[in-house]
Protein backbone atom coordinates (compact mmCIF):
# COMPACT_ATOMS: atom_id res chain seq x y z
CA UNK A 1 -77.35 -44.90 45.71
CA UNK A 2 -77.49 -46.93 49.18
CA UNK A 3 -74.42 -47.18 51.00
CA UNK A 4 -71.66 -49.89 48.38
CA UNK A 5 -70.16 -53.08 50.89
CA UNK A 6 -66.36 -51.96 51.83
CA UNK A 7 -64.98 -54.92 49.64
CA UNK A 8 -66.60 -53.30 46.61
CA UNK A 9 -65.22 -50.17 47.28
CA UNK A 10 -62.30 -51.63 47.42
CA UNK A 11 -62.61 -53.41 44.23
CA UNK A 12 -63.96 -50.50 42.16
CA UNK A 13 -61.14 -48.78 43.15
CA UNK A 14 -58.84 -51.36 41.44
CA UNK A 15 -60.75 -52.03 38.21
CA UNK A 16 -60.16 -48.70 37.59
CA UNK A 17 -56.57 -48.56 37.38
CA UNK A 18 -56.55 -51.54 35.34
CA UNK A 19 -59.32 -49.85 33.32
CA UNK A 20 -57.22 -46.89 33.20
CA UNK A 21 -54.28 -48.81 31.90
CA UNK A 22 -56.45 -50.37 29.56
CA UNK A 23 -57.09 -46.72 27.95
CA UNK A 24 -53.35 -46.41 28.14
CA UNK A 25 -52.84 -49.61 25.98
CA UNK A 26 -55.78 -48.23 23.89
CA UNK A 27 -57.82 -50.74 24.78
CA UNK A 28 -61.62 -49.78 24.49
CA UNK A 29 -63.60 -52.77 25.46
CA UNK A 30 -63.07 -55.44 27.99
CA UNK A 31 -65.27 -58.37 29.24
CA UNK A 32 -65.92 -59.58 32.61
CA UNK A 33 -64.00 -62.62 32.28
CA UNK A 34 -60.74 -60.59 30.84
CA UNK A 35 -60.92 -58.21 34.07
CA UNK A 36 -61.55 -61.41 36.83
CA UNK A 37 -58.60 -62.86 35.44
CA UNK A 38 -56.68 -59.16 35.91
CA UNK A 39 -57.44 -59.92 39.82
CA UNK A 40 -57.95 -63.43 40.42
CA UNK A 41 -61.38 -63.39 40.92
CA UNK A 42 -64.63 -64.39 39.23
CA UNK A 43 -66.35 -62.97 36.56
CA UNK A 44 -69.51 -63.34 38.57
CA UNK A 45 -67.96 -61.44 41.08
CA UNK A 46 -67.03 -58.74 38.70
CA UNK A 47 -70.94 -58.30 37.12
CA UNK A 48 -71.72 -58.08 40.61
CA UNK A 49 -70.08 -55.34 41.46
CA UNK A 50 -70.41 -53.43 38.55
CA UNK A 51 -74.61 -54.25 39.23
CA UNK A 52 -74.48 -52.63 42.26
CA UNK A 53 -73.35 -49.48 40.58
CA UNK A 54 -76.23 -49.39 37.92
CA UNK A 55 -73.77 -50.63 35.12
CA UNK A 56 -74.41 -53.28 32.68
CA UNK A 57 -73.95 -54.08 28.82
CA UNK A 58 -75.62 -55.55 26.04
CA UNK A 59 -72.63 -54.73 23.33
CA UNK A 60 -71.10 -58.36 22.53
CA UNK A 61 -68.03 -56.60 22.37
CA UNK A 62 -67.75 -55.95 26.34
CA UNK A 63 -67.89 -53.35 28.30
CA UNK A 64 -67.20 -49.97 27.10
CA UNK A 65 -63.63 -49.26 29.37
CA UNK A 66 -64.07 -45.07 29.01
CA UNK A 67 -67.62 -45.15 30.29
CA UNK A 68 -67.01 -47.47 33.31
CA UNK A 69 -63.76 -45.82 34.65
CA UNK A 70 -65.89 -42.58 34.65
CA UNK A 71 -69.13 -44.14 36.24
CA UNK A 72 -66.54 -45.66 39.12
CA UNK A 73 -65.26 -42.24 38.99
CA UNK A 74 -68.28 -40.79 39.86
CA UNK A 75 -68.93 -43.16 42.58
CA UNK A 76 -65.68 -42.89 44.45
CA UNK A 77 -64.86 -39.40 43.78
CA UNK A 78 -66.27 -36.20 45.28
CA UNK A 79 -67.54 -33.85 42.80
CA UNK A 80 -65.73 -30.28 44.52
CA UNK A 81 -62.55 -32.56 44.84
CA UNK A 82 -61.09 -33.89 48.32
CA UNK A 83 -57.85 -32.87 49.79
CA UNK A 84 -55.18 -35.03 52.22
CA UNK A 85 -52.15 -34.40 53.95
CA UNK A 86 -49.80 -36.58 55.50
CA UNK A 87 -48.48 -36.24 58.98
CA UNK A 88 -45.28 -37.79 59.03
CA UNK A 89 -42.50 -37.04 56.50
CA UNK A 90 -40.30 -39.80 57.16
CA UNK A 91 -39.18 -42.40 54.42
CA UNK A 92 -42.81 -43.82 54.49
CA UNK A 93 -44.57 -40.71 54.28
CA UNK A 94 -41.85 -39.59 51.44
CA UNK A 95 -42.73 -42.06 49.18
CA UNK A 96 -46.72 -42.56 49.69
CA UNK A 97 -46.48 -39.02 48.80
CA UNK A 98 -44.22 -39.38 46.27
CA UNK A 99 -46.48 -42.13 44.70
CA UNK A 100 -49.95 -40.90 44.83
CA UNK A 101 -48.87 -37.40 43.19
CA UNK A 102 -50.73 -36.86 40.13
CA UNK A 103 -52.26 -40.06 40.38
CA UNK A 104 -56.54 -38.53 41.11
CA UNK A 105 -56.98 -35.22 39.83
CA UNK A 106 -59.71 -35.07 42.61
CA UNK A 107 -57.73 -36.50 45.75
CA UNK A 108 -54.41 -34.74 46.19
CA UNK A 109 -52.23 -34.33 48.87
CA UNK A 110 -51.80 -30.93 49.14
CA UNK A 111 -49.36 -30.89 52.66
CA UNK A 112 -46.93 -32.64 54.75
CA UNK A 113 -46.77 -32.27 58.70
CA UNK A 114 -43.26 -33.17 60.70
CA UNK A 115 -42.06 -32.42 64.55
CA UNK A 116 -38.32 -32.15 63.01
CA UNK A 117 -37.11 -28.58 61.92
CA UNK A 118 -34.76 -29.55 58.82
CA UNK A 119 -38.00 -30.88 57.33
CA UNK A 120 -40.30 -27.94 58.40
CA UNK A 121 -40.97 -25.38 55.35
CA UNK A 122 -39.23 -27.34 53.09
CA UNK A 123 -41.16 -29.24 49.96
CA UNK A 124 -40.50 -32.70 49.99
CA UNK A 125 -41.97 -35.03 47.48
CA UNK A 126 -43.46 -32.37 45.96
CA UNK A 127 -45.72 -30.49 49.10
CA UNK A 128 -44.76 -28.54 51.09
CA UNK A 129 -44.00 -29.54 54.97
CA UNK A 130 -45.35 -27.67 57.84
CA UNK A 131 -44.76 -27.80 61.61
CA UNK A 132 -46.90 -29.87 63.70
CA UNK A 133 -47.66 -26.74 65.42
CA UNK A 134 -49.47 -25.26 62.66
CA UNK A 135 -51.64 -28.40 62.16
CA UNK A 136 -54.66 -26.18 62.89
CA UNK A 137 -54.60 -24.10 61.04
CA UNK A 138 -52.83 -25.51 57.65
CA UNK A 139 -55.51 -27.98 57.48
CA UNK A 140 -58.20 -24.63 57.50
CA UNK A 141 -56.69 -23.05 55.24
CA UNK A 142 -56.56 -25.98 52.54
CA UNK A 143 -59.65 -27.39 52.90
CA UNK A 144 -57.99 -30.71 54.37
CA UNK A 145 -60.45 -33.23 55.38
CA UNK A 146 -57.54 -36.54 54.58
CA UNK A 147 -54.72 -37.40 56.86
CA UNK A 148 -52.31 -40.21 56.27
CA UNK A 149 -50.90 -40.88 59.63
CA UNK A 150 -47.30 -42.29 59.03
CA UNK A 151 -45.67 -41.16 62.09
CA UNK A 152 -43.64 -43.65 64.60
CA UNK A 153 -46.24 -46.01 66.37
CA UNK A 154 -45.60 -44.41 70.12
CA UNK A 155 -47.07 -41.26 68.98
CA UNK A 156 -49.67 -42.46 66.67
CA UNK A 157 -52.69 -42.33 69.20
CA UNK A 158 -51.87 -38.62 70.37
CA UNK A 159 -51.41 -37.24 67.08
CA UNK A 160 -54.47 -39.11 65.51
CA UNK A 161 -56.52 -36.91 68.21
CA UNK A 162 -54.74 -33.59 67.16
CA UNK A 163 -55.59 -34.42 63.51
CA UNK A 164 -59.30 -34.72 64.77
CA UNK A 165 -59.42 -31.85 66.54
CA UNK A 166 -57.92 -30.02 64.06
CA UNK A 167 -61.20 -31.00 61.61
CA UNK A 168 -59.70 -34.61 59.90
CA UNK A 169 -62.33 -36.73 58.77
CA UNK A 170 -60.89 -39.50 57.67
CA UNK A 171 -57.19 -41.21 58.65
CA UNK A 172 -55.81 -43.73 56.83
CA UNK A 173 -53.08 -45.10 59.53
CA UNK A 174 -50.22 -46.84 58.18
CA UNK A 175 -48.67 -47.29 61.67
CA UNK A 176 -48.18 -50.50 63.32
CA UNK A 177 -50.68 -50.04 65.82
CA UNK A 178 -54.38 -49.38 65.77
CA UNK A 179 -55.74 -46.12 66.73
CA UNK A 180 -59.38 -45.24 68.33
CA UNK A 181 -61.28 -42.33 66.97
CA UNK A 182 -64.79 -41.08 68.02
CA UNK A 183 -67.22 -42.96 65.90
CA UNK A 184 -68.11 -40.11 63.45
CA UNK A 185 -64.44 -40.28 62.17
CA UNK A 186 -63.71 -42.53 59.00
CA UNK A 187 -60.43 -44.98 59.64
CA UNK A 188 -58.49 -47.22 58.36
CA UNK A 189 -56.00 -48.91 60.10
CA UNK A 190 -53.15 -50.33 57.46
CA UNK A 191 -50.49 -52.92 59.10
CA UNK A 192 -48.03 -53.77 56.44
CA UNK A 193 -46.92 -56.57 58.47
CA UNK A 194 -50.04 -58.29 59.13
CA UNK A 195 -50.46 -58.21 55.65
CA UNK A 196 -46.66 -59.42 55.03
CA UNK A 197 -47.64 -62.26 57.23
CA UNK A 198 -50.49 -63.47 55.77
CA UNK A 199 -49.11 -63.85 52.47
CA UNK A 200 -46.24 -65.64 54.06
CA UNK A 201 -49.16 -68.12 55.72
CA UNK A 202 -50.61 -68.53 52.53
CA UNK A 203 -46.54 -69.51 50.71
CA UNK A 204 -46.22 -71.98 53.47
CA UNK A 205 -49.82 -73.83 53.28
CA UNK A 206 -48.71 -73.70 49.36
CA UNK A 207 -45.04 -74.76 49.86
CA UNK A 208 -46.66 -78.00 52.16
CA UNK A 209 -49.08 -79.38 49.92
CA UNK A 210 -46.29 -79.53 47.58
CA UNK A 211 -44.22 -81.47 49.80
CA UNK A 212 -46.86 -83.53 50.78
């Protein structure tokens, strides 16, 4: 399959938890137009997407929920399983971690990394927490390819290059500033405030037409 656009990724990735809630509700069957209105978008914009990853239906009833959340699974998911740690264990890093445990039974984070000793060989959020020091080699020795960079935004750009050199393939950075990778390196650059602000752009363009 040629390479999916990033906003489809993006949206496969949320039809299936709402396909996987679906399940939950025991919900079998689901048209288009009952998923675009789960995300506020179109149901054109939903057949397109699912298109692009070979699936369609003819069943009147919709499509079959159990057999699309494991096509998008086998899309976004690597078959031997994939493996993340976050570097970072402060109240951000606590509760991503917290959150995404149990949550892909083939994307787990599997360690924590922190500079500060009363955090160091303890398990917090349910992994355990190694020192910096031992980035290295941790990362080795489980098969880490993920990091989640969640550490304060002076350091960010210094440890983002240890985490490379230590064999990271991918960062998702959730610090407030942008970090630069070679180009072979797969990132993600996550600023909760720009996204705060944009929604508060969007409340005020809202909250003025009303006046007006």
């Amino acid at each position: 399959m040629k390479s999916l656009p990033e906003k489809t990724i993006e949206r496969l990735s949320v039809y299936r938890r709402t396909l996987l809630n679906c399940l939950d509700r025991g919900k079998e069957y689901i048209y288009s137009h009952e998923l675009a209105n789960l995300h506020n978008i179109t149901a054109v914009q939903v057949r397109r997407d699912l298109m692009l990853i070979g699936y369609s239906t003819t069943l009147k009833k919709g499509y079959d929920v159990r057999a699309l959340v494991e096509l998008i699974g086998e899309i976004l998911d690597s078959e031997q399983g994939l493996n993340a740690a976050v570097v970072g264990i402060g109240n951000l890093g606590r509760a991503i971690t917290a959150f995404f445990k149990g949550k892909r039974s083939k994307l787990q984070i599997v360690a924590a990394f922190d500079t500060d000793p009363e955090k160091v060989n303890r398990v917090i959020s349910g992994v355990k927490c190694y020192s910096m020091n031992d980035l290295q080699q941790i990362i080795s020795e489980k098969n880490i390819s993920l990091g989640i960079l969640t550490v304060p935004p002076e350091h960010a750009s210094k440890v983002a290059e240890a985490m490379v050199v230590a064999g990271i393939k991918g960062i998702l950075n959730y610090t407030s500033v942008p970090v630069n990778v070679s180009s072979d390196i797969i990132i993600e650059n996550y600023d909760m405030t720009t996204s705060l602000e944009k929604v508060a752009y969007y409340v005020k363009q809202y909250s003025t037409k009303k006046v007006q």
